[in-house]
C-alpha atoms as a PDB file:
ATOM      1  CA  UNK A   1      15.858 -39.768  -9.951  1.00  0.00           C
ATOM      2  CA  UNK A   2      15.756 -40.941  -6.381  1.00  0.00           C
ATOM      3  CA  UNK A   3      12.959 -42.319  -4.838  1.00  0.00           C
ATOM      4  CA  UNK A   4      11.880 -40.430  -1.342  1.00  0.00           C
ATOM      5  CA  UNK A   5      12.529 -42.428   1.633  1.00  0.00           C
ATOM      6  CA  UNK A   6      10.144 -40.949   4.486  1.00  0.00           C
ATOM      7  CA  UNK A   7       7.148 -39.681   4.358  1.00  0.00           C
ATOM      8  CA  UNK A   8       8.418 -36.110   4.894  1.00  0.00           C
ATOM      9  CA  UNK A   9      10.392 -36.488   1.886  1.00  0.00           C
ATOM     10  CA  UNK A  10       7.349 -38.034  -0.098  1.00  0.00           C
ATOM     11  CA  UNK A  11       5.403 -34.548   1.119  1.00  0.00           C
ATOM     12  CA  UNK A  12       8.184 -32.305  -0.039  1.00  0.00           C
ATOM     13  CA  UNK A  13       8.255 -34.180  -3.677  1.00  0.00           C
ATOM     14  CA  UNK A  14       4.383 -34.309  -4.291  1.00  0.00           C
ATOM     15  CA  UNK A  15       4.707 -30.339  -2.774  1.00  0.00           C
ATOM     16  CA  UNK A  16       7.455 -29.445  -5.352  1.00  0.00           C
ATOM     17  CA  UNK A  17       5.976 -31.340  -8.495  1.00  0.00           C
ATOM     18  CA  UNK A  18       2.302 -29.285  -7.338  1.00  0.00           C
ATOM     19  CA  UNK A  19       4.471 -26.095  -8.026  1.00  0.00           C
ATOM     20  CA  UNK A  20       5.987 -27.393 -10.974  1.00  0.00           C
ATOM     21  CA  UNK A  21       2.350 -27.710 -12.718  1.00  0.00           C
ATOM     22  CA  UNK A  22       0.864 -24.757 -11.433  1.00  0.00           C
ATOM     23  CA  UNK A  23       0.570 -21.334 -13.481  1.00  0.00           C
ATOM     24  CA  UNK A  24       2.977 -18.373 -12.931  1.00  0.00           C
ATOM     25  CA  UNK A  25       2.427 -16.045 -10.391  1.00  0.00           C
ATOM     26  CA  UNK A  26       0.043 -12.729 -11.375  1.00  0.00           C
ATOM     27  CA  UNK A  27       2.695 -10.013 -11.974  1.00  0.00           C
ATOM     28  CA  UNK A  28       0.606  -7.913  -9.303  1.00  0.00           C
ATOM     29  CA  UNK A  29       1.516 -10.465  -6.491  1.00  0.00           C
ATOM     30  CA  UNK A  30       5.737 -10.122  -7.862  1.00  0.00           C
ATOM     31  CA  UNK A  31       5.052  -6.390  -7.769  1.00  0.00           C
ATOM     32  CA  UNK A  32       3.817  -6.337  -3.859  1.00  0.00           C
ATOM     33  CA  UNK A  33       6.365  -9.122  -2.987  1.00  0.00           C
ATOM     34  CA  UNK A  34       9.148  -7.396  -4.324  1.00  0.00           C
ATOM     35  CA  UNK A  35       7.530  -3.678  -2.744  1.00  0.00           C
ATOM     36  CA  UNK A  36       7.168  -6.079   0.164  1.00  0.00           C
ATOM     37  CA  UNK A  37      11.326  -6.217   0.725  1.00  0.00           C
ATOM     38  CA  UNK A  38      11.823  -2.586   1.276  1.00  0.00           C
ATOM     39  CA  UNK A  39      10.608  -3.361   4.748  1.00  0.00           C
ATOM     40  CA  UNK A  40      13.493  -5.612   5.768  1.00  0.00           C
ATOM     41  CA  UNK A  41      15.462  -2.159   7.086  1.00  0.00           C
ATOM     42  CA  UNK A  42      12.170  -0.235   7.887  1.00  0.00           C
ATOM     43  CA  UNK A  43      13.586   2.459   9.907  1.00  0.00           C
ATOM     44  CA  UNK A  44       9.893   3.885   9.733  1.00  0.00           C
ATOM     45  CA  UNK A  45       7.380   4.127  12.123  1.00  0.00           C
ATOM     46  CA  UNK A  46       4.079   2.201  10.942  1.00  0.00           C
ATOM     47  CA  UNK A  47       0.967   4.291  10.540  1.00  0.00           C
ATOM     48  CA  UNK A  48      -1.996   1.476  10.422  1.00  0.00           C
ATOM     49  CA  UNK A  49      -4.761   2.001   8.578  1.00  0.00           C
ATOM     50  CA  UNK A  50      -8.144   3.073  10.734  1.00  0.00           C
ATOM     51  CA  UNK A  51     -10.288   4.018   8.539  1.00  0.00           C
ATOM     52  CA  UNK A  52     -11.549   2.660   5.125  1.00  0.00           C
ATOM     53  CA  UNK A  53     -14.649   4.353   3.445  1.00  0.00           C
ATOM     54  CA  UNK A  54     -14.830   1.322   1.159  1.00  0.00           C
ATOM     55  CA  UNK A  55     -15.181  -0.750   4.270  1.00  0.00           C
ATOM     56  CA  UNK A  56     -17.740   1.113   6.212  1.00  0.00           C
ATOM     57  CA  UNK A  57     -20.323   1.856   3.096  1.00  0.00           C
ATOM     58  CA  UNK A  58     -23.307  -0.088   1.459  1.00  0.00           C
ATOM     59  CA  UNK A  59     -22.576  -1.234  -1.890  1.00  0.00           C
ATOM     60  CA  UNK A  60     -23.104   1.560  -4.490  1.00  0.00           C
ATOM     61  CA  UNK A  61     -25.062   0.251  -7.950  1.00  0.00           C
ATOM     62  CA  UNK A  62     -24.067   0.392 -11.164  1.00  0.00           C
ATOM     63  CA  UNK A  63     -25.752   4.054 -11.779  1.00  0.00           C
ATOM     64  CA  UNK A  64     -25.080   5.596  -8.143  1.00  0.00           C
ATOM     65  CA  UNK A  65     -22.855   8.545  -7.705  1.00  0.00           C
ATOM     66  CA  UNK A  66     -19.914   6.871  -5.767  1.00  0.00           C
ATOM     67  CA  UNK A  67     -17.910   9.272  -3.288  1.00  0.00           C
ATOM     68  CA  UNK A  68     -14.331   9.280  -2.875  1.00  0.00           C
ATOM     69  CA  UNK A  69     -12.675   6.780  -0.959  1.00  0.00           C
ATOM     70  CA  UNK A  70     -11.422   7.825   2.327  1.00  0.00           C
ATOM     71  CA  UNK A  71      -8.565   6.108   4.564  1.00  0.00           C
ATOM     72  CA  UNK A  72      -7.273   7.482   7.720  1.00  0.00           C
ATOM     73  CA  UNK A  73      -3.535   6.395   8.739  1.00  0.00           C
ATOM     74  CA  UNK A  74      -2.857   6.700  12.548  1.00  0.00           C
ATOM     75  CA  UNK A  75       0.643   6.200  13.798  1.00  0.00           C
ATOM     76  CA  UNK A  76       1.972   8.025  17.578  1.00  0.00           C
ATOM     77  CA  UNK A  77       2.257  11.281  16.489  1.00  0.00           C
ATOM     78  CA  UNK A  78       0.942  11.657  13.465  1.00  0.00           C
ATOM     79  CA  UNK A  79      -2.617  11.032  11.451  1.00  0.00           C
ATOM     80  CA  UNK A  80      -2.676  10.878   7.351  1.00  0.00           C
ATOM     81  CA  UNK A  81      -5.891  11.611   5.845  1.00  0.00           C
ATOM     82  CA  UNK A  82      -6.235  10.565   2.434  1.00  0.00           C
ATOM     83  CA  UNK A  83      -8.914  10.893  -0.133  1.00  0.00           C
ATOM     84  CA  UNK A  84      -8.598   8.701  -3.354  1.00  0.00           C
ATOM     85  CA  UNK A  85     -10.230   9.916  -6.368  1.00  0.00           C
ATOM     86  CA  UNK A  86     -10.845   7.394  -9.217  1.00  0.00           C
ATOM     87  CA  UNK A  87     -11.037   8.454 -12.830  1.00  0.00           C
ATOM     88  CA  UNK A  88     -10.982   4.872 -15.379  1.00  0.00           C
ATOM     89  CA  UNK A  89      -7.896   3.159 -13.914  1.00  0.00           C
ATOM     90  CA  UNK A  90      -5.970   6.409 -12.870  1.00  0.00           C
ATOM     91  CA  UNK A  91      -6.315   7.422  -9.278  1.00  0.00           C
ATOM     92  CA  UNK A  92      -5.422  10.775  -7.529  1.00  0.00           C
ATOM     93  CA  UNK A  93      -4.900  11.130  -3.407  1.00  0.00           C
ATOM     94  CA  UNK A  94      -5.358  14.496  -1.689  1.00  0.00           C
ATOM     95  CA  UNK A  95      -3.807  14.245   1.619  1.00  0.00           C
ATOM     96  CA  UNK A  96      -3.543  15.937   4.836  1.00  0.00           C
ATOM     97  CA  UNK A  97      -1.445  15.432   7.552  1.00  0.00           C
ATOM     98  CA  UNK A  98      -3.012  15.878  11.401  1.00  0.00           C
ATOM     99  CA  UNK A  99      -0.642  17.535  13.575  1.00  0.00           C
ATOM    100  CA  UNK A 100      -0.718  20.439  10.441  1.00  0.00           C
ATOM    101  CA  UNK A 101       2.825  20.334   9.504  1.00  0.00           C
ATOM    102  CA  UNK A 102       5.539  20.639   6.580  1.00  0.00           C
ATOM    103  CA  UNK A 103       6.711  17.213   5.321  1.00  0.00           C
ATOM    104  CA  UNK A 104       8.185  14.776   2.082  1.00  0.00           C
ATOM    105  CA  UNK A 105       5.652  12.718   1.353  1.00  0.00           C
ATOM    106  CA  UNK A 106       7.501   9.303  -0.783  1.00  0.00           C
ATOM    107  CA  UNK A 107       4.619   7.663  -2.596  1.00  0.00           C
ATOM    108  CA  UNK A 108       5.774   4.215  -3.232  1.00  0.00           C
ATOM    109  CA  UNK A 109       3.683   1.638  -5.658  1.00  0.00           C
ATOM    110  CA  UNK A 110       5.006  -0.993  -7.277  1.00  0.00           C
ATOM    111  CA  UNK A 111       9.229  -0.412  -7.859  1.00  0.00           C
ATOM    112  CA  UNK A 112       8.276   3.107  -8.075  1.00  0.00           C
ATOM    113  CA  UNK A 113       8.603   6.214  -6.348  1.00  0.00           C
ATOM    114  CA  UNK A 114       8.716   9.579  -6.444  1.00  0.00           C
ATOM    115  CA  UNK A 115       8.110  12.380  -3.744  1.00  0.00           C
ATOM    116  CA  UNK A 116       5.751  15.305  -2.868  1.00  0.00           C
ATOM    117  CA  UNK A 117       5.827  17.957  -0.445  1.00  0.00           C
ATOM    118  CA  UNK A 118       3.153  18.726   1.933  1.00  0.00           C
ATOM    119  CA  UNK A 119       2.325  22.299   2.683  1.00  0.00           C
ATOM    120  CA  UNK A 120       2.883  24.026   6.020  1.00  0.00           C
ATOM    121  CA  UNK A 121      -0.799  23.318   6.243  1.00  0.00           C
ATOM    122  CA  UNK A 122      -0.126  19.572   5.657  1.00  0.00           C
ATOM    123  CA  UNK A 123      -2.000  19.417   2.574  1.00  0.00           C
ATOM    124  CA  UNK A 124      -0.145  17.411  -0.752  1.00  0.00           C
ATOM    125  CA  UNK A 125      -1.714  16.112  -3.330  1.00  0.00           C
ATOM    126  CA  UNK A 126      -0.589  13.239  -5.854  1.00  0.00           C
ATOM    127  CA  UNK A 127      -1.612  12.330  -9.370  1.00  0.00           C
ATOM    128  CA  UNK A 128      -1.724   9.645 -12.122  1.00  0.00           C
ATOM    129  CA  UNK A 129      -1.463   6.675  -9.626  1.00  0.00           C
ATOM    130  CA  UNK A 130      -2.457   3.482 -11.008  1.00  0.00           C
ATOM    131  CA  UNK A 131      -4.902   1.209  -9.328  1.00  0.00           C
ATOM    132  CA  UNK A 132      -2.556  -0.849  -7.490  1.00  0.00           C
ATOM    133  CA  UNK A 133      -1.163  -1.265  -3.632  1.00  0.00           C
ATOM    134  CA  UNK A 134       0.630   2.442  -2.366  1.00  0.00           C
ATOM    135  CA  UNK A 135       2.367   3.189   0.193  1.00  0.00           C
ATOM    136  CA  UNK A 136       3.179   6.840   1.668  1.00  0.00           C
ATOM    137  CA  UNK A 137       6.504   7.395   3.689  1.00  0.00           C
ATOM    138  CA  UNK A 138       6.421  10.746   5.406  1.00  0.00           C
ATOM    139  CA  UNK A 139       9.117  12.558   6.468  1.00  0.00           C
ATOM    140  CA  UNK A 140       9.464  15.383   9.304  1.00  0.00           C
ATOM    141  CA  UNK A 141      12.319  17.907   9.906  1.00  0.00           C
ATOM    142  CA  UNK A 142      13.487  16.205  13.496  1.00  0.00           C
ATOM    143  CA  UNK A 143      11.163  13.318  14.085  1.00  0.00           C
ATOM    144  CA  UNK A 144      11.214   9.856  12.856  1.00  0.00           C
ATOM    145  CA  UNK A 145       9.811   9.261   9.717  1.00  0.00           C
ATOM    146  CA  UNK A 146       5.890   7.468   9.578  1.00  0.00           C
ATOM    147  CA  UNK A 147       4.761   4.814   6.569  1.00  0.00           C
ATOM    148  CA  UNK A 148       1.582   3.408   5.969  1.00  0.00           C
ATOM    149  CA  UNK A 149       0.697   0.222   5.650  1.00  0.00           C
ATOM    150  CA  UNK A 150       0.231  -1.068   1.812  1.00  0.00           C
ATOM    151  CA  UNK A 151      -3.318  -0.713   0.565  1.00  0.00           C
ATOM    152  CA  UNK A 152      -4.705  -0.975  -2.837  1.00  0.00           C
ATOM    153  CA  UNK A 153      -6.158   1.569  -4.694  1.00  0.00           C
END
């Protein structure tokens, strides 16, 4: 094997045998890298998260009722409220879209997907989620479609 010349060289040999004798990645961290992709043709407006209930309360003990989560999504025109309830490791969101409005709603989480409608009254509701990073894509007869940032449930 060749000996590195410059000290650049010498950095990008010590760098590569560092990754040579660390451990594998976590598959949770190949999951949202590979979820992470599906952005390169985002044609998607980005609703940022606002609003995290998990944030903004006191730790709850051991014994203490804990309330659902809440997250609020803002993008232009439209506002995704979403409650997450937890049951074990299996989480459920009830949602509600602000304008009230028809829409698909693609739930995305891990390489998975599948789709829900929300109600003229914007309400949907999804099940058996695991506890992992989501992301919602919402579509709209004649607007641009909104997706939320990835957060973990």
């Amino acid at each position: 094997m060749n000996q590195p010349r410059g000290p650049d060289e010498r950095l990008l040999a010590e760098l590569g045998e560092l990754f040579r004798q660390s451990s594998p990645l976590p598959q949770s961290v190949v999951d949202m890298a590979k979820a992470s992709y599906t952005w390169r043709t985002i044609d998607a407006e980005l609703a940022e998260l606002t609003a995290d209930s998990l944030l903004e309360r006191p730790e709850i003990g051991i014994r203490g009722a804990a309330e659902p989560r809440a997250l609020t999504f803002e993008a232009r025109d439209l506002v995704l409220e979403i409650e997450v309830d937890v049951s074990g490791h299996r989480r459920q969101l009830l949602g509600q879209l602000i304008p009230p409005q028809a829409a698909r709603i693609e739930v995305r989480q891990g390489g998975a997907s599948r789709t829900v409608e929300a109600d003229a009254a914007g309400r949907f509701a999804v099940g058996d989620l695991q506890a992992r990073p989501v992301s919602l894509r919402c579509e709209r007869p004649g607007r641009d479609p909104v997706a939320t940032a990835w957060v973990h449930l």
